[in-house]
C-alpha atoms as a PDB file:
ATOM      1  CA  UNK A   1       6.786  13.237 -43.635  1.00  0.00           C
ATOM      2  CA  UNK A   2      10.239  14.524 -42.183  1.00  0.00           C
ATOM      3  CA  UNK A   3      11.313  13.869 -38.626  1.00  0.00           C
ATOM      4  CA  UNK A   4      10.700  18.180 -37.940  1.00  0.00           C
ATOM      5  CA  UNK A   5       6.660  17.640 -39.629  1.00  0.00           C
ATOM      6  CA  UNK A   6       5.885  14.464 -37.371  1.00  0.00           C
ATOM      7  CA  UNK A   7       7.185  16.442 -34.127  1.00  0.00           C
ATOM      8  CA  UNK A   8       5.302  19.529 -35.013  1.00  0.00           C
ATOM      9  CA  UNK A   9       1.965  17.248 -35.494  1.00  0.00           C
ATOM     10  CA  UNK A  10       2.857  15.704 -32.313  1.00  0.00           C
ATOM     11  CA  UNK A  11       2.924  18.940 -30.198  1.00  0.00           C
ATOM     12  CA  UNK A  12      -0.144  20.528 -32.281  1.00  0.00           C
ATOM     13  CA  UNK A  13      -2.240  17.348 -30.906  1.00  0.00           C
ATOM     14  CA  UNK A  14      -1.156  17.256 -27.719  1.00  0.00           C
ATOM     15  CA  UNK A  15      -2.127  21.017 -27.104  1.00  0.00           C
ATOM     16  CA  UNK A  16      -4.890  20.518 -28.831  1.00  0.00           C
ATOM     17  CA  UNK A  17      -5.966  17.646 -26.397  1.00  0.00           C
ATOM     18  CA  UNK A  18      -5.310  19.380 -23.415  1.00  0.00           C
ATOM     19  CA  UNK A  19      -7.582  22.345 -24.382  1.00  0.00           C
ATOM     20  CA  UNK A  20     -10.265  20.101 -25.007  1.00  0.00           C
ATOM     21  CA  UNK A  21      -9.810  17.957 -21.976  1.00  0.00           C
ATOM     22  CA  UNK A  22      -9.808  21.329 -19.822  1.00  0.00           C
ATOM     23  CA  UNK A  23     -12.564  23.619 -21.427  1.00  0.00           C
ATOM     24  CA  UNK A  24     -16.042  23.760 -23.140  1.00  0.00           C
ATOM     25  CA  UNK A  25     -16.071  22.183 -26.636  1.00  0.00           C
ATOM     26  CA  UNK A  26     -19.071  23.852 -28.838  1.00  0.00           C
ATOM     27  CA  UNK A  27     -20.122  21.096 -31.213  1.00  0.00           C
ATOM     28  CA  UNK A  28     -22.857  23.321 -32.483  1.00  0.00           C
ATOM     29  CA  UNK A  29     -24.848  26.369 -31.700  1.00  0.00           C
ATOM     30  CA  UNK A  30     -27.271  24.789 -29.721  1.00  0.00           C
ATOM     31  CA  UNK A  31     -25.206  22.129 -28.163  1.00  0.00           C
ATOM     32  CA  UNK A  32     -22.294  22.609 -25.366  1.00  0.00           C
ATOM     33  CA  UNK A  33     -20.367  20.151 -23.488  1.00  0.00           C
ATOM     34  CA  UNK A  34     -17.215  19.718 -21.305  1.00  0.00           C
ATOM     35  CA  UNK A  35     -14.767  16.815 -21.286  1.00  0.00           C
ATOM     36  CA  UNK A  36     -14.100  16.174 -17.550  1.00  0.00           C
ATOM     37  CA  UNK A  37     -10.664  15.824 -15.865  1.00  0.00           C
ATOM     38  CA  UNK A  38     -10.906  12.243 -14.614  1.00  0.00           C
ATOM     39  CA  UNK A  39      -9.987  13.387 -10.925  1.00  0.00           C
ATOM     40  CA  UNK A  40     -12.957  15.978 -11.156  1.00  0.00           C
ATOM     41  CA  UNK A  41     -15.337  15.181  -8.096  1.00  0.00           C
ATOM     42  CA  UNK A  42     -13.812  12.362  -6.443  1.00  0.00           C
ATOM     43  CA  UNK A  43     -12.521  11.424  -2.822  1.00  0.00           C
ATOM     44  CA  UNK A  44      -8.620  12.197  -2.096  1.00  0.00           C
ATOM     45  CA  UNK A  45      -6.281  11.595   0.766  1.00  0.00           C
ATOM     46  CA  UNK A  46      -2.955  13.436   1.177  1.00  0.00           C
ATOM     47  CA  UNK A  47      -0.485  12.791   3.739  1.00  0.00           C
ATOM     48  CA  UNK A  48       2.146  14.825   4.257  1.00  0.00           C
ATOM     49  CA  UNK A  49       3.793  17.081   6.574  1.00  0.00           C
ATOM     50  CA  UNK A  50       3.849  20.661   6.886  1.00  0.00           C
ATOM     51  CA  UNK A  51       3.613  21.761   3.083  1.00  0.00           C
ATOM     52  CA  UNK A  52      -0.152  19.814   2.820  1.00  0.00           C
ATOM     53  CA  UNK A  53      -1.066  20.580   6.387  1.00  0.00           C
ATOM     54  CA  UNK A  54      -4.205  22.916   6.807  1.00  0.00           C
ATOM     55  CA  UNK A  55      -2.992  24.141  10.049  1.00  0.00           C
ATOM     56  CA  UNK A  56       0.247  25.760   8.731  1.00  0.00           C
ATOM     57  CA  UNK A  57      -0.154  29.411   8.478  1.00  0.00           C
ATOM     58  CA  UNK A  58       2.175  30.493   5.554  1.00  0.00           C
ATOM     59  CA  UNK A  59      -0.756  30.069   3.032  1.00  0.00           C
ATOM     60  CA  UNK A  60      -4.402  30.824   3.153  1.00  0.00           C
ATOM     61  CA  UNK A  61      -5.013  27.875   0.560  1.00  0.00           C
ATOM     62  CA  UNK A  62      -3.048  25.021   0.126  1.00  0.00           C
ATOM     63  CA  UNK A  63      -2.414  23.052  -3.137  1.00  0.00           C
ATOM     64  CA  UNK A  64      -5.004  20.415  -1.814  1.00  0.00           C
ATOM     65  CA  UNK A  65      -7.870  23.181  -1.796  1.00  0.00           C
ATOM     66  CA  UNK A  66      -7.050  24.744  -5.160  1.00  0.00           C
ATOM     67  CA  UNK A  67      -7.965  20.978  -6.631  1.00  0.00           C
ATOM     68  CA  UNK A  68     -10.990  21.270  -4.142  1.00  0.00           C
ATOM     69  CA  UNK A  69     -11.668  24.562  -6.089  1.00  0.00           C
ATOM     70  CA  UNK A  70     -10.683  23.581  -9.815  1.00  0.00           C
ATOM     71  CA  UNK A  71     -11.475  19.949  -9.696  1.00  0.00           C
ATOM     72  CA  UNK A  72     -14.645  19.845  -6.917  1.00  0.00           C
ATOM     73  CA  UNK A  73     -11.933  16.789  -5.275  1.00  0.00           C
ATOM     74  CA  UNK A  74     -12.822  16.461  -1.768  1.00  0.00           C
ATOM     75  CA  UNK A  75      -9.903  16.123   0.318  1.00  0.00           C
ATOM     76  CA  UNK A  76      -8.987  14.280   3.476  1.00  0.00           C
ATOM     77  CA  UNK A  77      -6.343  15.921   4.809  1.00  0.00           C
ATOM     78  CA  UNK A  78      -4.375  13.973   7.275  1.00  0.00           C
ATOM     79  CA  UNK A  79      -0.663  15.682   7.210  1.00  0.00           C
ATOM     80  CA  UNK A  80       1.136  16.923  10.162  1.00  0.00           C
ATOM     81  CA  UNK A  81       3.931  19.525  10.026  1.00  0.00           C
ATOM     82  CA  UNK A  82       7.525  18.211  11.445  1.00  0.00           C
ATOM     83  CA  UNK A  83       6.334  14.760  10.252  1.00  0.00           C
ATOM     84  CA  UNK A  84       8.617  12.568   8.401  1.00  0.00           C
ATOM     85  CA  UNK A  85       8.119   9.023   6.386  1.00  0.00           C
ATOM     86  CA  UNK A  86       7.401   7.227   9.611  1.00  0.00           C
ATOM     87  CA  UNK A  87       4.182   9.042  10.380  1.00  0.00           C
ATOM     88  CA  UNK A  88       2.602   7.893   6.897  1.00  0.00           C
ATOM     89  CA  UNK A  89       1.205   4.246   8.678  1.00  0.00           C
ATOM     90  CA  UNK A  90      -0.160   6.557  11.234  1.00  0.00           C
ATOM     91  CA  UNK A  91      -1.919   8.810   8.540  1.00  0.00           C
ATOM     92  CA  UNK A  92      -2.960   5.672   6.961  1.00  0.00           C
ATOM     93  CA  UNK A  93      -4.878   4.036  10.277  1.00  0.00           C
ATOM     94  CA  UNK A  94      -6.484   7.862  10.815  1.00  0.00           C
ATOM     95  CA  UNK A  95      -7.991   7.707   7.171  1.00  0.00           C
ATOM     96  CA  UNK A  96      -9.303   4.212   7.349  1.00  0.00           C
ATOM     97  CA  UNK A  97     -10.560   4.537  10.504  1.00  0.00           C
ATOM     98  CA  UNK A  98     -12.594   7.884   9.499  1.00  0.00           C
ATOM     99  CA  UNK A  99     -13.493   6.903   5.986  1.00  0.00           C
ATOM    100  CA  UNK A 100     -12.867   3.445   5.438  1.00  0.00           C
ATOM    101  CA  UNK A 101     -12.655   2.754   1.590  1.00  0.00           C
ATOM    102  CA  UNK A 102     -14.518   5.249   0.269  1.00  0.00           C
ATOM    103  CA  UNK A 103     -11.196   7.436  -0.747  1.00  0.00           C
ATOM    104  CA  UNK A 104     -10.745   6.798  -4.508  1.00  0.00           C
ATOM    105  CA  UNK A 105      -6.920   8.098  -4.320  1.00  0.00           C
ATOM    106  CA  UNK A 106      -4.001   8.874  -2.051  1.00  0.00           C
ATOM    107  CA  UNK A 107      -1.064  11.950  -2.387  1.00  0.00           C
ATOM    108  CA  UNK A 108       1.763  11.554  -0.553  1.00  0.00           C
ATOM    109  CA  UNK A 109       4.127  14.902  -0.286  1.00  0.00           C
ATOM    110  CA  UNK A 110       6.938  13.930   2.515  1.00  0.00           C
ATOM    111  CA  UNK A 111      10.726  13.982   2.957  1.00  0.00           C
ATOM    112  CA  UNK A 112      11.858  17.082   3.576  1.00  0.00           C
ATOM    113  CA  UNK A 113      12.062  16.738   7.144  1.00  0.00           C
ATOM    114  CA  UNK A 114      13.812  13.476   7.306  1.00  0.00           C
ATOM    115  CA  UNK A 115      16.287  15.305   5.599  1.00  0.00           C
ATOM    116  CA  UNK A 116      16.528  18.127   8.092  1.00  0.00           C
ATOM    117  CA  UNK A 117      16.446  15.334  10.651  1.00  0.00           C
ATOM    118  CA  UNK A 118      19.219  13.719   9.662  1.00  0.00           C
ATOM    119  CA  UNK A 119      17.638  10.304   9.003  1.00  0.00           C
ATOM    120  CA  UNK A 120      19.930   7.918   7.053  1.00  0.00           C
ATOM    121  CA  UNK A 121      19.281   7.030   3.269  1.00  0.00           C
ATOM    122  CA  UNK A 122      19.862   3.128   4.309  1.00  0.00           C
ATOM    123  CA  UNK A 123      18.912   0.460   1.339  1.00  0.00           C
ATOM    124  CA  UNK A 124      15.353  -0.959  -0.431  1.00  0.00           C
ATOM    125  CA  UNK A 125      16.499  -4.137   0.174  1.00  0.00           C
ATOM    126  CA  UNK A 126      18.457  -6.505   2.226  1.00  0.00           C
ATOM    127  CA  UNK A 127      19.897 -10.490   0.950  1.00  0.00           C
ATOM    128  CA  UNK A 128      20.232 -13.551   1.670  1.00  0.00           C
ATOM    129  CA  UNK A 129      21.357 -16.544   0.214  1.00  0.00           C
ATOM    130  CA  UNK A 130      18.833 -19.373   0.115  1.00  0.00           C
ATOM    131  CA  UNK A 131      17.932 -22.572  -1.467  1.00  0.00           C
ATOM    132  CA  UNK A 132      15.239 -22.959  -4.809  1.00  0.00           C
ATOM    133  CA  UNK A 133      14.176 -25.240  -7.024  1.00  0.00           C
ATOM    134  CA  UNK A 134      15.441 -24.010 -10.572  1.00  0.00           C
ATOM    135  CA  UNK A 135      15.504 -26.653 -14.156  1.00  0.00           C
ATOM    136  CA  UNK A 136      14.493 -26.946 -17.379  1.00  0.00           C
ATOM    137  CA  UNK A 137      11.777 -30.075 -18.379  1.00  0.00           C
ATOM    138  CA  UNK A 138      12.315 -33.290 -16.080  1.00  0.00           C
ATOM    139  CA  UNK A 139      15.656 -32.097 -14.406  1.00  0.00           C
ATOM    140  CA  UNK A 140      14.872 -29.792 -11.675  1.00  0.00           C
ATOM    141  CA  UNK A 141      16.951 -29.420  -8.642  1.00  0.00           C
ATOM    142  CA  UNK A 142      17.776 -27.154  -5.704  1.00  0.00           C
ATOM    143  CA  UNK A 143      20.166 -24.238  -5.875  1.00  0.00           C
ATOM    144  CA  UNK A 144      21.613 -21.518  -3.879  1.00  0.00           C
ATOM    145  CA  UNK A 145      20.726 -18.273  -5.222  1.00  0.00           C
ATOM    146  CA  UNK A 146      20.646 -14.718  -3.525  1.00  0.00           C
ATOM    147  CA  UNK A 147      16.868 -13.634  -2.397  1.00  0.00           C
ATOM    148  CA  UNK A 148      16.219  -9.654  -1.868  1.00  0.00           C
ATOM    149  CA  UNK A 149      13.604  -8.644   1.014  1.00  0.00           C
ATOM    150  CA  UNK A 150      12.724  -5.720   1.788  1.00  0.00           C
ATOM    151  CA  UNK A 151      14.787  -3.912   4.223  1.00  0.00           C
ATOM    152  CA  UNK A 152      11.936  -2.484   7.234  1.00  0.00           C
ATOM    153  CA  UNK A 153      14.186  -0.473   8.865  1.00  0.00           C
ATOM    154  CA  UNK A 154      12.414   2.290  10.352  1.00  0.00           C
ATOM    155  CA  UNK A 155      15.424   4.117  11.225  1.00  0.00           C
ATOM    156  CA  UNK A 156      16.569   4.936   7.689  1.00  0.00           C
ATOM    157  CA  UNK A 157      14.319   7.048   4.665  1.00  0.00           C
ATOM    158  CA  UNK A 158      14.316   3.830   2.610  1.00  0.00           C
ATOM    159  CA  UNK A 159      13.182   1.472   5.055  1.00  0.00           C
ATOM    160  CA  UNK A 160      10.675   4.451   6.314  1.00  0.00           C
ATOM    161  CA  UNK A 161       9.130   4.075   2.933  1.00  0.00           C
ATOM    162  CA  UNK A 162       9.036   0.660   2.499  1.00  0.00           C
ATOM    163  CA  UNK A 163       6.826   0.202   5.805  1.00  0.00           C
ATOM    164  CA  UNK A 164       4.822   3.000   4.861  1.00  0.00           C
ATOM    165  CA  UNK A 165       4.174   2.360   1.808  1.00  0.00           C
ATOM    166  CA  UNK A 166       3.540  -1.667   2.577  1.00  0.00           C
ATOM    167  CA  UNK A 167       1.246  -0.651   4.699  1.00  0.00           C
ATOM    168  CA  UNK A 168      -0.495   1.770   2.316  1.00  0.00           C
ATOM    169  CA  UNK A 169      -0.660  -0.796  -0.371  1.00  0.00           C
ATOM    170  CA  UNK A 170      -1.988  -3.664   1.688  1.00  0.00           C
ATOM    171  CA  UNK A 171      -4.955  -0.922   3.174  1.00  0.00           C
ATOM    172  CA  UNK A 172      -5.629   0.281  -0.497  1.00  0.00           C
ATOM    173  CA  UNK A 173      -5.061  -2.186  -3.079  1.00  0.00           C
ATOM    174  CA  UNK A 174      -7.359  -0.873  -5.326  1.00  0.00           C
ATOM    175  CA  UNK A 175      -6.929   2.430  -5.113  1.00  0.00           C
ATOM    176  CA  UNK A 176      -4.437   5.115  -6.670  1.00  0.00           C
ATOM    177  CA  UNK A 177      -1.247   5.758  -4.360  1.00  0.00           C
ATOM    178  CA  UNK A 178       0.685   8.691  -5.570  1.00  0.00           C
ATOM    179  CA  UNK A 179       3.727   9.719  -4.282  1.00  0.00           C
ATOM    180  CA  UNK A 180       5.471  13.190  -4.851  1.00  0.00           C
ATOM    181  CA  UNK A 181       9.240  14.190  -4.082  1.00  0.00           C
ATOM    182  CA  UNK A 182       9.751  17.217  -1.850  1.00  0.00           C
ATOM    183  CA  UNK A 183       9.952  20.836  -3.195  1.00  0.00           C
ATOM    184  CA  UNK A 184      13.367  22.631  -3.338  1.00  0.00           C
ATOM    185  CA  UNK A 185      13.940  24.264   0.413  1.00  0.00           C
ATOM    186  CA  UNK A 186      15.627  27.513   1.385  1.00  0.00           C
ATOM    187  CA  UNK A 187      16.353  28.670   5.057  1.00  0.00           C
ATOM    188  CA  UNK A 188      13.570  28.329   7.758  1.00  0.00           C
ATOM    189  CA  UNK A 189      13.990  30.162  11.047  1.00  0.00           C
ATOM    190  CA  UNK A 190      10.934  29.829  13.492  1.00  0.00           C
ATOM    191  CA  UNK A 191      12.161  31.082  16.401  1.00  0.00           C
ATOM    192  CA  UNK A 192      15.779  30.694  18.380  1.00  0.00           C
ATOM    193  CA  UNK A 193      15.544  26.662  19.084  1.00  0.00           C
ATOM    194  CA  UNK A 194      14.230  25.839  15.303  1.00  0.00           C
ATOM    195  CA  UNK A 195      16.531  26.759  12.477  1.00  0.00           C
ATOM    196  CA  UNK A 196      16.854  24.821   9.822  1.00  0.00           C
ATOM    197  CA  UNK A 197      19.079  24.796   6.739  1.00  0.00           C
ATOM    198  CA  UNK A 198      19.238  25.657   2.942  1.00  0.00           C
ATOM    199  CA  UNK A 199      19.583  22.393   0.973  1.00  0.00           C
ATOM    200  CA  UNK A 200      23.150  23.881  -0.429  1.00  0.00           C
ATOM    201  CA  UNK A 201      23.983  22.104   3.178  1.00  0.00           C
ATOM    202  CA  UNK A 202      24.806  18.850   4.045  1.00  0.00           C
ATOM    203  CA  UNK A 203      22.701  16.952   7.391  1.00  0.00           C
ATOM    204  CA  UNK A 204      23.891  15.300   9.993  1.00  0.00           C
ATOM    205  CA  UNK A 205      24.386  12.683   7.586  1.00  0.00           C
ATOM    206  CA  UNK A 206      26.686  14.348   5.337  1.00  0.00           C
ATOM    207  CA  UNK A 207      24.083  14.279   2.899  1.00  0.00           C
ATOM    208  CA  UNK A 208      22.382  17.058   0.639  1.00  0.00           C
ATOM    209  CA  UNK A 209      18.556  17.277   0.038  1.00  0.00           C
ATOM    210  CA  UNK A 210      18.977  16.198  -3.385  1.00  0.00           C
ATOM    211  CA  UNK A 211      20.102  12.108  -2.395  1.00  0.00           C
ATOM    212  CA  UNK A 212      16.592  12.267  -1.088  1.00  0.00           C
ATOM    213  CA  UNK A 213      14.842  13.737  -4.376  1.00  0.00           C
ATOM    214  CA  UNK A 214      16.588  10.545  -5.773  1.00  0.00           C
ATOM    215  CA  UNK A 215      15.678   8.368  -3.022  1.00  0.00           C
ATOM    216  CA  UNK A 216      11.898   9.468  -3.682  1.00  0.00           C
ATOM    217  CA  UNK A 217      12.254   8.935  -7.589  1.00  0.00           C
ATOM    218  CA  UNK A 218      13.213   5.239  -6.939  1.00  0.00           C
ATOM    219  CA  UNK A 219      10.171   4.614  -5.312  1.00  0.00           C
ATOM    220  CA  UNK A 220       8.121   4.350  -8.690  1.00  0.00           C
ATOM    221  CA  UNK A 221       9.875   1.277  -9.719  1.00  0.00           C
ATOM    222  CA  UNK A 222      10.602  -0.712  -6.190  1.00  0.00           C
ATOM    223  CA  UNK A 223       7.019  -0.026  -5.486  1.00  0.00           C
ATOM    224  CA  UNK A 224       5.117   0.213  -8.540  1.00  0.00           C
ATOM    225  CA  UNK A 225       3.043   3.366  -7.663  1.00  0.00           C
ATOM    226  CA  UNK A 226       3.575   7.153  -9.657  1.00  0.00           C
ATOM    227  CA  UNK A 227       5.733   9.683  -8.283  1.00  0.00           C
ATOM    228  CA  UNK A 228       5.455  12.914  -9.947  1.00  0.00           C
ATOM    229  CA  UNK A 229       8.609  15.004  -9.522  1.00  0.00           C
ATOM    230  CA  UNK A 230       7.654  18.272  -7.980  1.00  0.00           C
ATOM    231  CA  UNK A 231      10.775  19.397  -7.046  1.00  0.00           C
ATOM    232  CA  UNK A 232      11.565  20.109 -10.737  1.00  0.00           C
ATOM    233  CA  UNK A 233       8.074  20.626 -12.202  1.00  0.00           C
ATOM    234  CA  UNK A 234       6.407  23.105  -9.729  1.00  0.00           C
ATOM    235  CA  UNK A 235       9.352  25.838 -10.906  1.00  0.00           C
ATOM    236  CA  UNK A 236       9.680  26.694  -7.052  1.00  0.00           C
ATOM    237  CA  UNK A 237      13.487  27.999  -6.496  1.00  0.00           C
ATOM    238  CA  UNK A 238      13.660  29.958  -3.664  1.00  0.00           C
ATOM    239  CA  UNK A 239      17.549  29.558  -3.546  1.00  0.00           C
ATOM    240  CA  UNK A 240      16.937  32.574  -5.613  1.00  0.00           C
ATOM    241  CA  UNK A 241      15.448  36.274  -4.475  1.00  0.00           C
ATOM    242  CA  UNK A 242      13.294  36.440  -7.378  1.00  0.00           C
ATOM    243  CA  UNK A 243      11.480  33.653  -6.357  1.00  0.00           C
ATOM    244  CA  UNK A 244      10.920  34.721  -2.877  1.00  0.00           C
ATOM    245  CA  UNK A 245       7.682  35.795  -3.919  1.00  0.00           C
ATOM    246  CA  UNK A 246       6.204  32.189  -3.574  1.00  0.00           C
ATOM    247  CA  UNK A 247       7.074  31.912  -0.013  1.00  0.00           C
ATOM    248  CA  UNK A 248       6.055  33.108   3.610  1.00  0.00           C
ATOM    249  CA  UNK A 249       8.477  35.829   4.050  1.00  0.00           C
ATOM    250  CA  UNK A 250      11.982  36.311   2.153  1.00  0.00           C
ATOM    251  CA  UNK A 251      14.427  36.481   5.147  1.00  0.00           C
ATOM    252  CA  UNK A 252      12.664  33.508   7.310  1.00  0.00           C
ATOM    253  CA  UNK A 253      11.234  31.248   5.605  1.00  0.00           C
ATOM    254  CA  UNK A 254      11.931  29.865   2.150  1.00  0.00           C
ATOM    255  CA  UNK A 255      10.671  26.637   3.043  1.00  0.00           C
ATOM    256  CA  UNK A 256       6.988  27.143   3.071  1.00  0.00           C
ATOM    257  CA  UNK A 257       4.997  27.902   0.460  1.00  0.00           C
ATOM    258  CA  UNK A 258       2.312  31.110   0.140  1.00  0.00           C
ATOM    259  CA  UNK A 259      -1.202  31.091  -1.580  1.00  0.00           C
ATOM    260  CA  UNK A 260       1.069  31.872  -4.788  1.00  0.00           C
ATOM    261  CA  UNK A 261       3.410  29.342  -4.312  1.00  0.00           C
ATOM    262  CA  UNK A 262       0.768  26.302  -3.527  1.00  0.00           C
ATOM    263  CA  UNK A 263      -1.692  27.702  -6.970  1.00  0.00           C
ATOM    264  CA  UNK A 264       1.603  27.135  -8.789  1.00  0.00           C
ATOM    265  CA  UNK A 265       1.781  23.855  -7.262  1.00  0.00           C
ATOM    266  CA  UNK A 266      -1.605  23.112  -7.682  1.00  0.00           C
ATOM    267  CA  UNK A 267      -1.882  23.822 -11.378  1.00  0.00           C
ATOM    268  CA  UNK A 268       0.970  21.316 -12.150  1.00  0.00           C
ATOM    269  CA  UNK A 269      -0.390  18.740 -10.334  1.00  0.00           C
ATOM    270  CA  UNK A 270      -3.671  19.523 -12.212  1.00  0.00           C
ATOM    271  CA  UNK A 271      -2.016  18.311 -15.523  1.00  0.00           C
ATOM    272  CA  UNK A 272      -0.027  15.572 -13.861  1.00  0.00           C
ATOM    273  CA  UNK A 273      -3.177  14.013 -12.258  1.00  0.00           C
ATOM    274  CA  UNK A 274      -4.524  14.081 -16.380  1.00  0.00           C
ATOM    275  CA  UNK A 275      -2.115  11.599 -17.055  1.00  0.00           C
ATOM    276  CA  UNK A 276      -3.180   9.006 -13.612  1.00  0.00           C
ATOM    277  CA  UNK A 277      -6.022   6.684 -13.637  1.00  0.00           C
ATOM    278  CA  UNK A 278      -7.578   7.272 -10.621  1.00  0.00           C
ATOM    279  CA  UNK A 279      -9.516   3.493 -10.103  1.00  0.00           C
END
């Protein structure tokens, strides 16, 4: 079978799984049944800021309740809008203290507003050089070799994350911990003492939205947990009029997304969640 054959098998199963992962499969006239999504019906927690946050008015629905629709998830909702990556531990205490460990998974969607903040990218990790017993059979002896921790700096996005995320861990160990990067922002202008810029501006910090997009993306391997990239997947580009559409209003805010903007959001997280064990 040529390389072109195997790749056009390939695809052909894949879509073929999907559509029976997602809808009725008749095995015979008298007999139905549906292959679940394995996210369908349990317990989730998202913490976020603004985006996930059921009081924000710039959508009726948010991504959270289409899954609640689709998927029958139940969702505890614990974001905040104008939070940033230190507010996750405090998200964390609120959801144990109201549920305990009944949540099966947790979504994180956060970042953007560090970056509008200004908050430093700092480091994963700070080193020191320390003594350890290294050898091979009977001849062992101590050596000087560097030793990473990690850096708990709660005044830079990195060390934000690494307490949160410690923290999250420690509370959770059994459970799914998700973590998705921010969506692509245009201009948001509240009112005279909150505007905030496009990402095709630097911070404070000299530094463009997209260093934290990468930021987020390292996250999978210092911490071992997904992250699913919604920045590219969800499509949402409101640097461009056409996509306007998927926002609160065109000429004030770009940043927020509408009921058409979160469904979008929702339905790739949908097929992203397929491919996450939820324990």
């Amino acid at each position: 079978m040529t390389q072109r054959k195997k790749y056009t098998v390939a695809v052909a199963l894949m879509a073929l799984l999907l559509q029976f992962t997602l809808s009725p499969i008749n095995v015979s006239a008298q007999e139905t049944f549906m292959v679940k999504h394995p996210w369908a019906g349990k317990k989730v927690a998202y913490f976020g800021d603004s985006i996930t946050d059921p009081r924000n008015k710039a959508s009726k629905n948010k991504y959270w309740s289409f899954l609640e629709q689709w998927l029958g998830i139940t969702p505890y909702v614990y974001a905040v809008s104008g939070r940033q990556w230190n507010d996750i531990p405090r998200q964390a205490d609120q959801l144990m203290e109201q549920h305990g460990d009944t949540v099966d998974a947790i979504l994180i969607l956060m970042g953007t507003n560090d970056y509008n903040n200004g908050v430093p990218l700092g480091k994963w990790y700070d080193e020191k050089d320390e003594e350890v017993m290294y050898g091979h059979g009977q001849v062992k002896k101590m050596t000087m070799r560097k030793r990473q921790y990690l850096c708990m700096d709660n005044d830079t996005y990195r060390g934000r994350i690494n307490i949160a995320l410690k923290k999250v861990k420690q509370m959770y160990p059994t459970k799914q911990i998700i973590v998705m990067t921010p969506i692509h922002r245009q201009n948001f202008h509240a009112n005279e003492k909150n505007w905030q810029c496009s990402e095709d501006y630097t911070n404070q910090c000299g530094e463009y939205l997209q260093a934290y997009i990468d930021a987020t993306k390292e996250v999978a391997n210092v911490w071992a947990v997904p992250v699913i990239d919604m920045n590219s997947l969800c499509g949402l580009y409101p640097m461009l009029d056409e996509y306007a559409q998927f926002f609160r209003d065109a000429e004030t805010d770009r940043l927020h997304p509408n009921d058409l903007g979160h469904e979008r959001m929702a339905r790739v997280l949908m097929y992203q969640l397929l491919a996450q064990p939820i324990f």
